[in-house]
PDB file of N, CA and C in Angstrom:
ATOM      1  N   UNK A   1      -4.488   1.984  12.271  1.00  0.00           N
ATOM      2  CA  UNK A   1      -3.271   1.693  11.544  1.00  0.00           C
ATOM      3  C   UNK A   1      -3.474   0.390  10.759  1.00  0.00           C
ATOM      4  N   UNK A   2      -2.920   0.304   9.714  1.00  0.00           N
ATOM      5  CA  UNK A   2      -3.260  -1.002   8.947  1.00  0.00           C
ATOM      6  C   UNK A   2      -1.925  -1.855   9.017  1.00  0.00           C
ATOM      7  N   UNK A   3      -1.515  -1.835  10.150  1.00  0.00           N
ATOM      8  CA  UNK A   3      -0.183  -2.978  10.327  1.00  0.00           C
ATOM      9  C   UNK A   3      -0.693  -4.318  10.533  1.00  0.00           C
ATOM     10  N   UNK A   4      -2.087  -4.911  10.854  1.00  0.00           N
ATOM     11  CA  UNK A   4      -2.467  -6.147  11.109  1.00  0.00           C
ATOM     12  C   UNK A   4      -2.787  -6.457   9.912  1.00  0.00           C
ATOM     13  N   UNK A   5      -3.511  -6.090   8.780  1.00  0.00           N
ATOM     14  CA  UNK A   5      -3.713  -5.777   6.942  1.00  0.00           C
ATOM     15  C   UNK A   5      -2.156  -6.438   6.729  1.00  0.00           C
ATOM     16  N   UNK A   6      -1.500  -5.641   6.620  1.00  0.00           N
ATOM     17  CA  UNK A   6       0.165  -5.539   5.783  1.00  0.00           C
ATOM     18  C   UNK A   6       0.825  -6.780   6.521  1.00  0.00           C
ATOM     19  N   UNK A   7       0.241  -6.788   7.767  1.00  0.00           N
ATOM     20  CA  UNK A   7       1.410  -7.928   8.541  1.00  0.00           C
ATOM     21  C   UNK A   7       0.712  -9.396   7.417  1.00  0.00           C
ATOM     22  N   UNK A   8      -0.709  -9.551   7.857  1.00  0.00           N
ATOM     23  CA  UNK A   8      -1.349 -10.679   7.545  1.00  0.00           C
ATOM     24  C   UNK A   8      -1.466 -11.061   5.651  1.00  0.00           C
ATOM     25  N   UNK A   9      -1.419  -9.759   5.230  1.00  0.00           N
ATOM     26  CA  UNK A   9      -0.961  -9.912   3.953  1.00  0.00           C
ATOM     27  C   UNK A   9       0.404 -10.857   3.367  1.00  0.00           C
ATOM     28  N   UNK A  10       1.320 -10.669   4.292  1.00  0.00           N
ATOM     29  CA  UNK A  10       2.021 -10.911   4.057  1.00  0.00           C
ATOM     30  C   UNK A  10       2.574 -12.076   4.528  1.00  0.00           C
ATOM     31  N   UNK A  11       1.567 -12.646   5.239  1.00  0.00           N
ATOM     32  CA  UNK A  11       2.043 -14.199   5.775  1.00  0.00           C
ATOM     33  C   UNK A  11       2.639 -14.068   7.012  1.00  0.00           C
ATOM     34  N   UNK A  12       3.091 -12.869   7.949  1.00  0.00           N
ATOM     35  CA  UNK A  12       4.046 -12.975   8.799  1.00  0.00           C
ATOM     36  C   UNK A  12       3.730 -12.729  10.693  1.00  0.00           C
ATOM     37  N   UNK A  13       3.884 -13.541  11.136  1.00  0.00           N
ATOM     38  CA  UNK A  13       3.348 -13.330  12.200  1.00  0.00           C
ATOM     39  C   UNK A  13       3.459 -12.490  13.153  1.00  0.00           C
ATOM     40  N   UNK A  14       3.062 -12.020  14.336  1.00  0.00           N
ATOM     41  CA  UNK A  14       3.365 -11.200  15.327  1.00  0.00           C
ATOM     42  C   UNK A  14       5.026 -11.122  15.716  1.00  0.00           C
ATOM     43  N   UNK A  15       5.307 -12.376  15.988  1.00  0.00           N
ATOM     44  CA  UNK A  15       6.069 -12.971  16.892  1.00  0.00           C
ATOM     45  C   UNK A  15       7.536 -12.007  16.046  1.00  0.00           C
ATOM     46  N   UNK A  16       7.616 -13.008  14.827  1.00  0.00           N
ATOM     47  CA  UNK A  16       8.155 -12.421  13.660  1.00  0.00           C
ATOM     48  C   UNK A  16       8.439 -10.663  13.157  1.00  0.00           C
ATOM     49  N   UNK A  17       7.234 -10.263  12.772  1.00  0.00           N
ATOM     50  CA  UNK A  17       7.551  -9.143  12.360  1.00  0.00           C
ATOM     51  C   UNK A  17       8.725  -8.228  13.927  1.00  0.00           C
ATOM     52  N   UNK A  18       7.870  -8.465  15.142  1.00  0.00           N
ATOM     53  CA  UNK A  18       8.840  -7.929  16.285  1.00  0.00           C
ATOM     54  C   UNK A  18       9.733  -8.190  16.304  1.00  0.00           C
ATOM     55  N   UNK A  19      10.469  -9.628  16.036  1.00  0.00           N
ATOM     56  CA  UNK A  19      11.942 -10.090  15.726  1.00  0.00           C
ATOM     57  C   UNK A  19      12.507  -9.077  15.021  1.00  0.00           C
ATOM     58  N   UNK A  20      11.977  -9.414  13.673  1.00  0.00           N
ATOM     59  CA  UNK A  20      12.729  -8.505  12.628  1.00  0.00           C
ATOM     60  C   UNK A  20      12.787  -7.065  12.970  1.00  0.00           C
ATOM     61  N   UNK A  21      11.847  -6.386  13.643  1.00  0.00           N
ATOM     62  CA  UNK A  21      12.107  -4.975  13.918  1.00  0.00           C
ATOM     63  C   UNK A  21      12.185  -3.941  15.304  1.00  0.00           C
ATOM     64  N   UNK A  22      12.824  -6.226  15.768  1.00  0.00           N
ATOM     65  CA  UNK A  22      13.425  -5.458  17.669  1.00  0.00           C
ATOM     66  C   UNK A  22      12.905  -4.748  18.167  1.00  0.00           C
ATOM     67  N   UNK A  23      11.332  -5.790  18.444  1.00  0.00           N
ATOM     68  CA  UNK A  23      10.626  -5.464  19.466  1.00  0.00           C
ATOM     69  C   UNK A  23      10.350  -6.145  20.026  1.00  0.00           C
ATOM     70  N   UNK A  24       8.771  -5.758  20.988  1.00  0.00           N
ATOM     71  CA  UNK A  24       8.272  -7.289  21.817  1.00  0.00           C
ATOM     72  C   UNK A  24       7.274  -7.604  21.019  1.00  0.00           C
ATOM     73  N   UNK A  25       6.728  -8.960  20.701  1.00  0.00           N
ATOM     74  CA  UNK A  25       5.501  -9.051  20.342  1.00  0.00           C
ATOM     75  C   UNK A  25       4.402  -8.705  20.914  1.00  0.00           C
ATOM     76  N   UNK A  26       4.460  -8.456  22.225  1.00  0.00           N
ATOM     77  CA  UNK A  26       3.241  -7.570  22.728  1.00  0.00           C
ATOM     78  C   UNK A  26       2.913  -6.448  22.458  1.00  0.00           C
ATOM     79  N   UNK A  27       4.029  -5.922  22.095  1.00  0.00           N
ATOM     80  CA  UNK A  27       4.039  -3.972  21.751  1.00  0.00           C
ATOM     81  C   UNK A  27       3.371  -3.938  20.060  1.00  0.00           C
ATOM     82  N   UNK A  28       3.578  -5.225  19.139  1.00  0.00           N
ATOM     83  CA  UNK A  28       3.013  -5.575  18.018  1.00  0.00           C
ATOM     84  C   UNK A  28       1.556  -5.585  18.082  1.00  0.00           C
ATOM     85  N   UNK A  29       1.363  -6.550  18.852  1.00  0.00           N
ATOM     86  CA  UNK A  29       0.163  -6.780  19.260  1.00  0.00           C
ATOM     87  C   UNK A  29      -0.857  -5.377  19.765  1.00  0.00           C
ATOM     88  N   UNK A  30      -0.513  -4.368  20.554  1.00  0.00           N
ATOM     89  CA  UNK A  30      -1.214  -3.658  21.011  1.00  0.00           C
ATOM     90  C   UNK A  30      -1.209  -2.248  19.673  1.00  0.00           C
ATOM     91  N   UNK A  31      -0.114  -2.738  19.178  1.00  0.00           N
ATOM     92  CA  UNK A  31      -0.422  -1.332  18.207  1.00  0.00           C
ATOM     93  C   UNK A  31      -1.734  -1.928  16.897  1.00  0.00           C
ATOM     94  N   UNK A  32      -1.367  -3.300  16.724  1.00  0.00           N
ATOM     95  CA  UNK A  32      -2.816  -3.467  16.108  1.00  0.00           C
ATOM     96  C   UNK A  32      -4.162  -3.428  16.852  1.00  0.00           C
ATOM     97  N   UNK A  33      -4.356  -3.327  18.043  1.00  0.00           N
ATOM     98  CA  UNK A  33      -5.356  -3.530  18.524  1.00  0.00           C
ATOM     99  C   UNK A  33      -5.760  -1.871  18.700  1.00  0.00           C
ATOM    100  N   UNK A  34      -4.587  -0.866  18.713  1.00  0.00           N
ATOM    101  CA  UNK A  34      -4.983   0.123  18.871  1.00  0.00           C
ATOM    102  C   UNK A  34      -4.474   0.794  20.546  1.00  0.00           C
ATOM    103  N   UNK A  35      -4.256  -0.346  21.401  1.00  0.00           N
ATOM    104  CA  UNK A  35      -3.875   0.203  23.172  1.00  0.00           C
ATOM    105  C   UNK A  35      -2.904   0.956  23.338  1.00  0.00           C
ATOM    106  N   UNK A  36      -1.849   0.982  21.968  1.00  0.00           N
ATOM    107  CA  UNK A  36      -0.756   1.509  21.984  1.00  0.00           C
ATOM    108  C   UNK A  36      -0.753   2.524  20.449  1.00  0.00           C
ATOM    109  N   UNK A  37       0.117   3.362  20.709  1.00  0.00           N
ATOM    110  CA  UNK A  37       0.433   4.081  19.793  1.00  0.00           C
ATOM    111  C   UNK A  37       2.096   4.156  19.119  1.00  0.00           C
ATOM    112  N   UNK A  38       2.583   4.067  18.111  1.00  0.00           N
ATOM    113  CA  UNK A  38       3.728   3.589  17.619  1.00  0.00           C
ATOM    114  C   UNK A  38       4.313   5.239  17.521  1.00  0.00           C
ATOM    115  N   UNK A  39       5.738   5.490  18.288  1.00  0.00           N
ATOM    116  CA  UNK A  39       6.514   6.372  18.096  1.00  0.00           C
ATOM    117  C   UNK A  39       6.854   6.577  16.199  1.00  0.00           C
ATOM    118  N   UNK A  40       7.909   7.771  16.311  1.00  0.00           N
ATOM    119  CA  UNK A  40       8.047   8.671  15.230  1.00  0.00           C
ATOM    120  C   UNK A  40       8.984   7.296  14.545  1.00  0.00           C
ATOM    121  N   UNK A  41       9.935   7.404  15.226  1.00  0.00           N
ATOM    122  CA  UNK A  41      11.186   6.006  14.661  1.00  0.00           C
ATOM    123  C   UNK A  41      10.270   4.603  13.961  1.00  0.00           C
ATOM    124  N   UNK A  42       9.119   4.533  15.623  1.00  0.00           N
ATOM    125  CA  UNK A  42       8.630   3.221  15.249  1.00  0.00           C
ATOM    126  C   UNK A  42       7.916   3.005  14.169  1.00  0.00           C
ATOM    127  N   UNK A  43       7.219   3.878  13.585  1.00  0.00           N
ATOM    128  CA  UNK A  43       6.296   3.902  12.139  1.00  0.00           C
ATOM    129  C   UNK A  43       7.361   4.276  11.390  1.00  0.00           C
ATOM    130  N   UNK A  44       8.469   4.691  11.403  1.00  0.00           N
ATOM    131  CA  UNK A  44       9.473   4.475  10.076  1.00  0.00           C
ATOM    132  C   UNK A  44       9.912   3.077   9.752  1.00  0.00           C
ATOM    133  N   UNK A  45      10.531   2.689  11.032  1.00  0.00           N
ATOM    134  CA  UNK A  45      10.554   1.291  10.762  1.00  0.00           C
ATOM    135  C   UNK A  45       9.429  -0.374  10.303  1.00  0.00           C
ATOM    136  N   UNK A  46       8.329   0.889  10.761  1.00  0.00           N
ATOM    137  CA  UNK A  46       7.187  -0.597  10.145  1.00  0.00           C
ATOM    138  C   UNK A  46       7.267   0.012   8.777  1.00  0.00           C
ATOM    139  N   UNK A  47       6.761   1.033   8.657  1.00  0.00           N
ATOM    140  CA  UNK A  47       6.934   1.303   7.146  1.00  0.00           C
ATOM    141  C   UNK A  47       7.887   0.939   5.960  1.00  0.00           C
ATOM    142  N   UNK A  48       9.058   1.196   6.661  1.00  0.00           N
ATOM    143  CA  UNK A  48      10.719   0.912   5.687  1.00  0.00           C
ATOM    144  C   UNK A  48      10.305  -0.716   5.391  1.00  0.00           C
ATOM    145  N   UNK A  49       9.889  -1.408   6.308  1.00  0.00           N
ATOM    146  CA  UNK A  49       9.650  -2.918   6.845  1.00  0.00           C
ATOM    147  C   UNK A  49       8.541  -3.279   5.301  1.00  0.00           C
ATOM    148  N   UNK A  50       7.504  -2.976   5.429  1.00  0.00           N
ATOM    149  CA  UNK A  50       6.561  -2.942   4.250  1.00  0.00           C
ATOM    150  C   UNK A  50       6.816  -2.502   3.183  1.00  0.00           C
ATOM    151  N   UNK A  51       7.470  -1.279   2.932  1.00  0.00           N
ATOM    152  CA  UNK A  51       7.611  -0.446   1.793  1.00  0.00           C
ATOM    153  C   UNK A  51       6.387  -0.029   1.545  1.00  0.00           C
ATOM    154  N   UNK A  52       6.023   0.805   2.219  1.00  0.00           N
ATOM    155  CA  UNK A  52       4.690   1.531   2.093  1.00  0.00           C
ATOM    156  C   UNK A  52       5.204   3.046   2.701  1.00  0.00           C
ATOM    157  N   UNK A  53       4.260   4.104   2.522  1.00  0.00           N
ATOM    158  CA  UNK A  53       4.482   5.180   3.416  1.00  0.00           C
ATOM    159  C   UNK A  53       3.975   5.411   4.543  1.00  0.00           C
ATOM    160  N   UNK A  54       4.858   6.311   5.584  1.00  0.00           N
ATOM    161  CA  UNK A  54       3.487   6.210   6.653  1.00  0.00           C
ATOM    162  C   UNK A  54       2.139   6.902   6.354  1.00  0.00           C
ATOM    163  N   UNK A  55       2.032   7.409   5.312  1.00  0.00           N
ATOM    164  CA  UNK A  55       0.511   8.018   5.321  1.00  0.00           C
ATOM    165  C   UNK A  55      -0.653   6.831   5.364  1.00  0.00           C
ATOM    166  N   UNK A  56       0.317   5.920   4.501  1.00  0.00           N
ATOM    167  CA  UNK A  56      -0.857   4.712   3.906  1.00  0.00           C
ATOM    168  C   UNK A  56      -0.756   3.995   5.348  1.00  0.00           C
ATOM    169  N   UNK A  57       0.437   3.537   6.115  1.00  0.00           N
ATOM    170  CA  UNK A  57       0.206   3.134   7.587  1.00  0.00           C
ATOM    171  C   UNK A  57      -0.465   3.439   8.504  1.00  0.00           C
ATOM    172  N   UNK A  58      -1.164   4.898   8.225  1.00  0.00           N
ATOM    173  CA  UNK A  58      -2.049   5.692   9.227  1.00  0.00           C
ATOM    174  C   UNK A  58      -2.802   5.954   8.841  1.00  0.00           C
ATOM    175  N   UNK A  59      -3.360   5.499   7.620  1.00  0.00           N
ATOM    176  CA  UNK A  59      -5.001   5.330   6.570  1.00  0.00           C
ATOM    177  C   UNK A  59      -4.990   6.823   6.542  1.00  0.00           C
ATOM    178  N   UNK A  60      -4.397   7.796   6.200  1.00  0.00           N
ATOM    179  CA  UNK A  60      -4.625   9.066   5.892  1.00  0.00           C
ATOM    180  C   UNK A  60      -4.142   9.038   4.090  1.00  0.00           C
ATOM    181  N   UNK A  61      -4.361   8.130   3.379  1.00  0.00           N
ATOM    182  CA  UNK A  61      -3.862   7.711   2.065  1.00  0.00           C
ATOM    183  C   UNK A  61      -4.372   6.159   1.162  1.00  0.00           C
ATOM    184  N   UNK A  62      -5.026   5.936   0.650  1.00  0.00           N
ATOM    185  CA  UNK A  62      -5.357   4.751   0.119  1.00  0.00           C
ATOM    186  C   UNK A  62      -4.196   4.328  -0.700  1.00  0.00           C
ATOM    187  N   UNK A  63      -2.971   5.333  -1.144  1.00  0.00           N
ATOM    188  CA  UNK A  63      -1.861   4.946  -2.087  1.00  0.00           C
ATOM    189  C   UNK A  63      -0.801   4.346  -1.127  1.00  0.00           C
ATOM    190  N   UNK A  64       0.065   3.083  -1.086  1.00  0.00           N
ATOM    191  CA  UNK A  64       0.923   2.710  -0.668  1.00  0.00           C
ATOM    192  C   UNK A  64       2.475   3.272  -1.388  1.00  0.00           C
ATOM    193  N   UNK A  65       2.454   3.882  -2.087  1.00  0.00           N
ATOM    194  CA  UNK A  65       3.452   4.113  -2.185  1.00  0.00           C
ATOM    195  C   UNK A  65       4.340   5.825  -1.706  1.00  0.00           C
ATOM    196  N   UNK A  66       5.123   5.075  -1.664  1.00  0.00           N
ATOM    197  CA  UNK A  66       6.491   6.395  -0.899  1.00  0.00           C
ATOM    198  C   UNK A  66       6.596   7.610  -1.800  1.00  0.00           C
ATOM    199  N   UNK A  67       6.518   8.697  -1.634  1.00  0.00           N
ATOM    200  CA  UNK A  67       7.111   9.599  -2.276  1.00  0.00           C
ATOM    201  C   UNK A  67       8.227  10.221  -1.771  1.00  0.00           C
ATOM    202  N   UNK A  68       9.447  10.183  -2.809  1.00  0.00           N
ATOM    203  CA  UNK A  68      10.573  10.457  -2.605  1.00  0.00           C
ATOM    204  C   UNK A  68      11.064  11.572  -3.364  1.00  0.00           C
TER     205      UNK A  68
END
């Protein structure tokens, strides 16, 4: 998943991005590392969070953008 890319792109830390999308920072932490896997809700919300799609969140897409 490229949420550690998009997070660090963007200046924002672990701690942070979990704030903003009411979680723990550990559960942040493990989905970049890979120990964890992010539910259906939870990759909408990192995504909505970025403005990216989840395809590009799950590297099945080099295009970041949404199709609507």
């Amino acid at each position: 998943m490229r949420l550690r890319k998009l997070r660090k792109d963007k200046n924002i830390s672990q701690l942070k991005l979990a704030m903003d999308l009411h979680m723990n920072q550990n559960t942040i932490s493990r989905y970049e590392t890979g120990e964890r896997e992010a539910g259906y809700a939870e990759l909408i919300s990192i995504a909505d969070y970025f403005n990216v799609s989840i395809d590009y969140l799950l590297e099945r897409t080099d295009n970041p953008d949404i199709n609507k």
